[in-house]
Structures are given as structure tokens and as C-alpha cells.
N, C-alpha and C. Protein backbone atom coordinates (compact mmCIF):
# COMPACT_ATOMS: atom_id res chain seq x y z
N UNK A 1 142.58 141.93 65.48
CA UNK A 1 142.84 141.15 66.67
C UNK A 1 141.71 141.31 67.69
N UNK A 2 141.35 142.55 67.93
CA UNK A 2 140.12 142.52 69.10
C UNK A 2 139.24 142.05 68.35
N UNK A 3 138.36 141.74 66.71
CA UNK A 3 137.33 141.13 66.82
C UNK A 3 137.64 139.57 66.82
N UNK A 4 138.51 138.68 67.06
CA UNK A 4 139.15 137.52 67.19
C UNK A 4 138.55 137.38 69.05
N UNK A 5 138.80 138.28 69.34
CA UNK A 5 138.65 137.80 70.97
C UNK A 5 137.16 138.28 71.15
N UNK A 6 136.48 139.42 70.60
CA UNK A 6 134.85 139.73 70.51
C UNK A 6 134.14 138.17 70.02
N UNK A 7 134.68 137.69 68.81
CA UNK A 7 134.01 136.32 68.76
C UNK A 7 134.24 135.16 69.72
N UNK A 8 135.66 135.33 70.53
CA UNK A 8 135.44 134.06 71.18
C UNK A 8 135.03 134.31 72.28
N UNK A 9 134.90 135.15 72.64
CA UNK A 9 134.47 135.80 74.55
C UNK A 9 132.79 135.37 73.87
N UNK A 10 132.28 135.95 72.73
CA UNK A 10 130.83 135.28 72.30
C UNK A 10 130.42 134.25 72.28
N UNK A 11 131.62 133.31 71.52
CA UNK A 11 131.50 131.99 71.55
C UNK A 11 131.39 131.79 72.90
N UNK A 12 132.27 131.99 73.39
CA UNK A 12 132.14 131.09 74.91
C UNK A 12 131.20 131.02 75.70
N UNK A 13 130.55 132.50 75.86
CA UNK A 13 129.06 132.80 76.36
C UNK A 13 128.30 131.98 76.19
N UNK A 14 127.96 132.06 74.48
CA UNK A 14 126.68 131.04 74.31
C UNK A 14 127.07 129.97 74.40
N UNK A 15 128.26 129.23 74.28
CA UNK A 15 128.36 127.74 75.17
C UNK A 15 127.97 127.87 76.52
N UNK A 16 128.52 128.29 77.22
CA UNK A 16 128.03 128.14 78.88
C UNK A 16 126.52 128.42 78.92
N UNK A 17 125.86 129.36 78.15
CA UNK A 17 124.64 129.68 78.32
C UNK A 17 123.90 128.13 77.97
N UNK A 18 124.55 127.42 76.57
CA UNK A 18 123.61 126.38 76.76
C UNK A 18 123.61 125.65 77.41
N UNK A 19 124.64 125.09 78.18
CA UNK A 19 124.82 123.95 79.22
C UNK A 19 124.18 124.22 80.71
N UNK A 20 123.87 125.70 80.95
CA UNK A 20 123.52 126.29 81.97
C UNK A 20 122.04 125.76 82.04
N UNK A 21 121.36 126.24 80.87
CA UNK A 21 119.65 126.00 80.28
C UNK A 21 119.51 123.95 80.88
N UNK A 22 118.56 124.51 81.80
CA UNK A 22 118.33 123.17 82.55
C UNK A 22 117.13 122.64 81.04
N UNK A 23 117.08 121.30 81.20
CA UNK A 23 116.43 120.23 80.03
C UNK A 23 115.16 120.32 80.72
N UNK A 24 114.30 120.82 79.50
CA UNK A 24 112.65 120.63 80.26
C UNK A 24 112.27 119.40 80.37
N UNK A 25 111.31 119.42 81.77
CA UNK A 25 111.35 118.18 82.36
C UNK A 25 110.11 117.48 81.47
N UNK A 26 110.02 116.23 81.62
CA UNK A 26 108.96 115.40 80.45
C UNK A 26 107.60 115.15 81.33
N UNK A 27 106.46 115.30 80.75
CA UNK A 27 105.44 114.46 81.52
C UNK A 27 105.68 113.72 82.47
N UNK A 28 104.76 113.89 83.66
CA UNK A 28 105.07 113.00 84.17
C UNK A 28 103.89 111.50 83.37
N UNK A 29 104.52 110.31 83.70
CA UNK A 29 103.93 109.21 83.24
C UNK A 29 102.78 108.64 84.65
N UNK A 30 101.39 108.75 84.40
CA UNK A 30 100.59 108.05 85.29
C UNK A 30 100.87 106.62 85.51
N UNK A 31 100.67 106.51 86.88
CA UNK A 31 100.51 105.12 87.25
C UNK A 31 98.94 104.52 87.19
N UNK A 32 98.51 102.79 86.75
CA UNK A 32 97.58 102.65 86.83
C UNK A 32 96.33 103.24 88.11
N UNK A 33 96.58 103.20 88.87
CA UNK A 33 96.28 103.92 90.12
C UNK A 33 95.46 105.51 89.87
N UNK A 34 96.73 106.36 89.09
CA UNK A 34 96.30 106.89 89.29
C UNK A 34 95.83 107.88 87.91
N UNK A 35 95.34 106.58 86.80
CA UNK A 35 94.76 107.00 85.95
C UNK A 35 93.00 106.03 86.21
N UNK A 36 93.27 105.23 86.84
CA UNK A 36 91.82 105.16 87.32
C UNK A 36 90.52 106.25 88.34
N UNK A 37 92.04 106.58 88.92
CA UNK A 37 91.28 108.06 89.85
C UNK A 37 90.81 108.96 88.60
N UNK A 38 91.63 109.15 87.93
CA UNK A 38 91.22 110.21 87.12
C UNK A 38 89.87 110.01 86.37
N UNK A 39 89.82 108.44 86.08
CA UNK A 39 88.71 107.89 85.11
C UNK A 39 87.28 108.19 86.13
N UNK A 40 87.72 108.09 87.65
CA UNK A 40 86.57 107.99 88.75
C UNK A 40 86.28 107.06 89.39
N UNK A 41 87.32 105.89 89.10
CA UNK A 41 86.96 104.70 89.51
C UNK A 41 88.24 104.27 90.64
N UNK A 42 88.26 103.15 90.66
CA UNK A 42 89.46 102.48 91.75
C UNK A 42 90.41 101.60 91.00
N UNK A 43 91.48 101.41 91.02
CA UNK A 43 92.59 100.79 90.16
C UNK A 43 91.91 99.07 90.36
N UNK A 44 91.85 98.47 89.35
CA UNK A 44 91.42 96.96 88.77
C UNK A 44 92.43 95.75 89.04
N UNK A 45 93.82 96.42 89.05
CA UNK A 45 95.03 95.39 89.14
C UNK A 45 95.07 94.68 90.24
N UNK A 46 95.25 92.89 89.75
CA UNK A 46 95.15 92.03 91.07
C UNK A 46 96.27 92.80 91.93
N UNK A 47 97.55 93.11 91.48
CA UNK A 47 98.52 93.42 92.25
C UNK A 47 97.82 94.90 93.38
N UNK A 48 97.38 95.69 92.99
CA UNK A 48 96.99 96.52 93.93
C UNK A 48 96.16 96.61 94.33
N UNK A 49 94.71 95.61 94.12
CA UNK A 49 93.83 95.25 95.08
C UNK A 49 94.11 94.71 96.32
N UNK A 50 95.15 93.35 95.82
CA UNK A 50 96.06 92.85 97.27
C UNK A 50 96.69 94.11 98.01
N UNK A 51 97.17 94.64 97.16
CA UNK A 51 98.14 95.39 98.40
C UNK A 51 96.93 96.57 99.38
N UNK A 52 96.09 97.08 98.27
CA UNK A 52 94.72 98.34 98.95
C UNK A 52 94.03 97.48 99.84
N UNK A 53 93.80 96.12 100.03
CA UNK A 53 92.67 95.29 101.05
C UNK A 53 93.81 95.83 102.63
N UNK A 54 95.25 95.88 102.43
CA UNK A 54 95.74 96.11 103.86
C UNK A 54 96.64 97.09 103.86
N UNK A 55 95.91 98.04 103.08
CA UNK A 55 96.02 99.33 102.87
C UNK A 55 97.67 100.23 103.07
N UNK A 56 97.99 99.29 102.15
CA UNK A 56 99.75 99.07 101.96
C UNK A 56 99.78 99.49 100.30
N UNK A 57 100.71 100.22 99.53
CA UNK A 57 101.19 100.67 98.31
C UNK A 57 101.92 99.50 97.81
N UNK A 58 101.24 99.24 96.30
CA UNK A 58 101.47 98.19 95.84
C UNK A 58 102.85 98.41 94.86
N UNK A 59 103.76 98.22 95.35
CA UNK A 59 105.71 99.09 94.89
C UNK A 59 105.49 98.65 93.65
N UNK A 60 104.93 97.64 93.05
CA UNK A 60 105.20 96.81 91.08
C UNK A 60 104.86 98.20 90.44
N UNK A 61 103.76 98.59 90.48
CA UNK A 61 103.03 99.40 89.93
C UNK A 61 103.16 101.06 90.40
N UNK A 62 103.57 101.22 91.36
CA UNK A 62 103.53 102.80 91.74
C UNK A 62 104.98 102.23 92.89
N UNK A 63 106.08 102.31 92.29
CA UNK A 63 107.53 102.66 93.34
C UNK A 63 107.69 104.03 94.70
N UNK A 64 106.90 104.91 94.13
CA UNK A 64 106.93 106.12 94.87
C UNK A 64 105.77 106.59 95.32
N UNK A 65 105.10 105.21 95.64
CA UNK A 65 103.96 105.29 96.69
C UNK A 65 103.26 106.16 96.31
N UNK A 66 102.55 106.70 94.61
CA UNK A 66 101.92 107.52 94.53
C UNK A 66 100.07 106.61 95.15
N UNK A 67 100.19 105.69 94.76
CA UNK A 67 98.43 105.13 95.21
C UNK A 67 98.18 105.38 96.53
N UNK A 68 99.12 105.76 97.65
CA UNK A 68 98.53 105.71 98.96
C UNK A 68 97.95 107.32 98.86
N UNK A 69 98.22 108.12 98.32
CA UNK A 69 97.93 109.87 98.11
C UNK A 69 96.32 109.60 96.92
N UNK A 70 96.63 109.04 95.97
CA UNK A 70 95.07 108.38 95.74
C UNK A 70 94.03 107.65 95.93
N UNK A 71 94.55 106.87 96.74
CA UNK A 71 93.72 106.71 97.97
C UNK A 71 92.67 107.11 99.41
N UNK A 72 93.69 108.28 99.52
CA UNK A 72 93.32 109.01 100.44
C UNK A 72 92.11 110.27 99.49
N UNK A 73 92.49 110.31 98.82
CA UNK A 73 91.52 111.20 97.86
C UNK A 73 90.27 110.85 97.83
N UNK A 74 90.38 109.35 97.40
CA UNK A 74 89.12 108.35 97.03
C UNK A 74 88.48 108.30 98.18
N UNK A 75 89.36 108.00 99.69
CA UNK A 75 88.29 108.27 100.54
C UNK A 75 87.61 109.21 101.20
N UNK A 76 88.18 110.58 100.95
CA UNK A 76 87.78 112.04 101.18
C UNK A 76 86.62 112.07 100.35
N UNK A 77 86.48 111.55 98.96
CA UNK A 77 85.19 111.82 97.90
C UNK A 77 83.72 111.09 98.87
N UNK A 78 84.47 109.60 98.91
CA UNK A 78 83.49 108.81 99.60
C UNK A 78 82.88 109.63 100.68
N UNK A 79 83.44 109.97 101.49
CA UNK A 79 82.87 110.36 102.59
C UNK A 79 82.29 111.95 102.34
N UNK A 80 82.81 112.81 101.35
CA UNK A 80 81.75 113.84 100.48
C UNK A 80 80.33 113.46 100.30
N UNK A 81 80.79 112.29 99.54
CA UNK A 81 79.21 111.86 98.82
C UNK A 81 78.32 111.36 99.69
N UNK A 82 79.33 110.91 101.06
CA UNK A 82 77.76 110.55 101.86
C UNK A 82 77.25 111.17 103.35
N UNK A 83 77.95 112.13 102.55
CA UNK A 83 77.74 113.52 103.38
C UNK A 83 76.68 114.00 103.23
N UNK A 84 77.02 114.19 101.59
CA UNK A 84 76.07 115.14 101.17
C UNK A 84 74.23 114.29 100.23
N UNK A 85 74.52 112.47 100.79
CA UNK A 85 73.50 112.11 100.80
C UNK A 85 72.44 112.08 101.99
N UNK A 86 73.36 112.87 103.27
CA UNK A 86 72.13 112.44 104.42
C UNK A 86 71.30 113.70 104.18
């Protein structure tokens, strides 16, 4: 009789233990935006050229406003590089 309740007090453990174990989280997925930063360049898409000329986040393509944070990057470099051309 006690190893009847040693297995299920076990069982039960490692159930709760697995439901406890949070799901590893996945890649995150780049937005065009901000796989052009990465490339070195500036995102190509008519949609976020319109929206970067009035320097507004183009929602089709990046929902969570990641291009305005790559943006700001792009212009921190710019102004590196012509820094460090005078």
C-alpha cells in the first residue's frame, strides 16, 4: 500500500513539474526593416518608404513599431560616419 501512494505522490510531481516548465520561446521573426538594418542598408518597401518620408512606423510591415528603434539607429550611424569624416 505505501508504494501505491510513493508512485502516485511521483506521478503527480512530475505532472505539475511539466505544466509548470514554461515553453521555450521561438525566434523572434525579423521585420523587413529590420533585416535591412542588419544587411546595412535602409528597408526598400514602397509601404515604408511612405511611411519613413514623415517619419511615422509603417503598422503593414512592423505592428510593434519595431522600424522607428531602427531608424533611430540608422541615424546615430549617419551622423558617426560624418563625424568621423570631418
Amino acid at each position: 500500500m505505501k508504494w501505491i501512494k510513493v508512485l502516485a505522490v511521483i506521478t503527480v510531481l512530475s505532472l505539475s513539474a511539466s505544466w509548470v516548465q514554461a515553453e521555450p520561446k521561438q525566434a523572434k521573426k525579423l521585420t523587413c526593416c529590420e533585416k535591412a538594418f542588419e544587411a546595412g542598408k535602409e528597408c526598400r518597401n514602397k509601404c515604408c518608404l511612405a511611411a519613413h518620408r514623415t517619419n511615422k512606423s509603417c503598422e503593414k510591415c512592423n505592428p510593434e513599431k519595431q522600424d522607428l528603434a531602427v531608424m533611430k539607429k540608422l541615424a546615430e550611424k549617419k551622423k558617426q560616419g560624418a563625424a568621423a569624416k570631418k
